[in-house]
C-alpha atoms as a PDB file:
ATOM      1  CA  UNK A   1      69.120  99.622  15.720  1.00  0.00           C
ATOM      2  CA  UNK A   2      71.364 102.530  16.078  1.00  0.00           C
ATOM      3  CA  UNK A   3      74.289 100.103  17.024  1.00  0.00           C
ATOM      4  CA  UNK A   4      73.523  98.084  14.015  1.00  0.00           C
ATOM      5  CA  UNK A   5      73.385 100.830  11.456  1.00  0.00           C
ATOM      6  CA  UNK A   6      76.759 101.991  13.295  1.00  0.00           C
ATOM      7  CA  UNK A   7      79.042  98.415  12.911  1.00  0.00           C
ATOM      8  CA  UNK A   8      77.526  98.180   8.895  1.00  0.00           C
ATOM      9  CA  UNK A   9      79.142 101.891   8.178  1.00  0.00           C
ATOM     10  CA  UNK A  10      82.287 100.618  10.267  1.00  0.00           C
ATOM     11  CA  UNK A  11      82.886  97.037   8.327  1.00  0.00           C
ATOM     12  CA  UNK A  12      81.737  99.242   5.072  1.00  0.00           C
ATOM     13  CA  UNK A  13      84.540 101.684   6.124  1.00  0.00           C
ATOM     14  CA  UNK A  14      87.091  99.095   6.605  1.00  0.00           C
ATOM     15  CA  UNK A  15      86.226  96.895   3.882  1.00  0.00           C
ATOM     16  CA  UNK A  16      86.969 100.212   1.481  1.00  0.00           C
ATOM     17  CA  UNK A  17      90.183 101.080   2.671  1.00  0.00           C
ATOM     18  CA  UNK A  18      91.173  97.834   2.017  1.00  0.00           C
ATOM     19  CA  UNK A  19      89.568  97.528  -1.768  1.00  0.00           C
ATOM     20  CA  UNK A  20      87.225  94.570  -0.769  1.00  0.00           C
ATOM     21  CA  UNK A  21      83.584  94.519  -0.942  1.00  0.00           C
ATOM     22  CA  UNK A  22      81.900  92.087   2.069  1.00  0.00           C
ATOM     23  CA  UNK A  23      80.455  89.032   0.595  1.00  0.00           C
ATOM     24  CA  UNK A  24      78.117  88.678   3.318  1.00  0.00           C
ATOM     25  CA  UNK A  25      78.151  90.582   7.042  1.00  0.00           C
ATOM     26  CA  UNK A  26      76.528  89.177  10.259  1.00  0.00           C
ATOM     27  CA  UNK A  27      75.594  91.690  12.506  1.00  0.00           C
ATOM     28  CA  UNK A  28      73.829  90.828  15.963  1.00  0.00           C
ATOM     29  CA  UNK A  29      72.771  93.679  18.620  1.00  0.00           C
ATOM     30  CA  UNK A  30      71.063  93.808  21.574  1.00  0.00           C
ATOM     31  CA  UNK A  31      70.425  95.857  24.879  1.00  0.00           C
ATOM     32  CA  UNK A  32      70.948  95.023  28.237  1.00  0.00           C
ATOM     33  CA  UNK A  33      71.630  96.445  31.663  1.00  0.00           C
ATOM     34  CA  UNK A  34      74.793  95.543  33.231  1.00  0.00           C
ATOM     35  CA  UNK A  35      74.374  93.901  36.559  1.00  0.00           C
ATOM     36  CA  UNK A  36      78.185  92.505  36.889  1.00  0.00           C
ATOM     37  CA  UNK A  37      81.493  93.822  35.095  1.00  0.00           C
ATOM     38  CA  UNK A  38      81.933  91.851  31.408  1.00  0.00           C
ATOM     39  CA  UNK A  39      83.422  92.535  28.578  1.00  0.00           C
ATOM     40  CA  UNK A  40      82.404  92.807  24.986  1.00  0.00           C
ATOM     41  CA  UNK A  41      83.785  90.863  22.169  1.00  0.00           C
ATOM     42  CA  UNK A  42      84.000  92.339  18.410  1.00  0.00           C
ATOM     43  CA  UNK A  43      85.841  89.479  15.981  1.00  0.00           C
ATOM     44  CA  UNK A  44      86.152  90.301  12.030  1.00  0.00           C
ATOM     45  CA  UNK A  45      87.425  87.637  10.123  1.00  0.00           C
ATOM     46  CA  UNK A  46      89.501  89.081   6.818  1.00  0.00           C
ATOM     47  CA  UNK A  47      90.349  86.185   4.404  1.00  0.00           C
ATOM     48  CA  UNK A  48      92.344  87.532   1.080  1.00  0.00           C
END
């Protein structure tokens, strides 16, 4: 939950500077315990 809460104050943030309100924001988190070496992918679409 704390990740959640984290992203929504970062796309809030970002959305701001920028003069643009979010029409709608999908935000999935989860926990897990790394077993190999991955990667994590963050993608934010702007359209103006």
């Amino acid at each position: 939950e704390a990740a959640r809460k984290a992203v929504d104050e970062m796309l809030d943030e970002a959305f701001a500077r920028r003069g643009l309100t979010a029409v709608e924001k999908k935000i999935e988190a989860c926990a897990h315990t790394v077993v190999n070496t991955g990667c994590c992918l963050a993608a934010v679409p702007l359209w103006y």
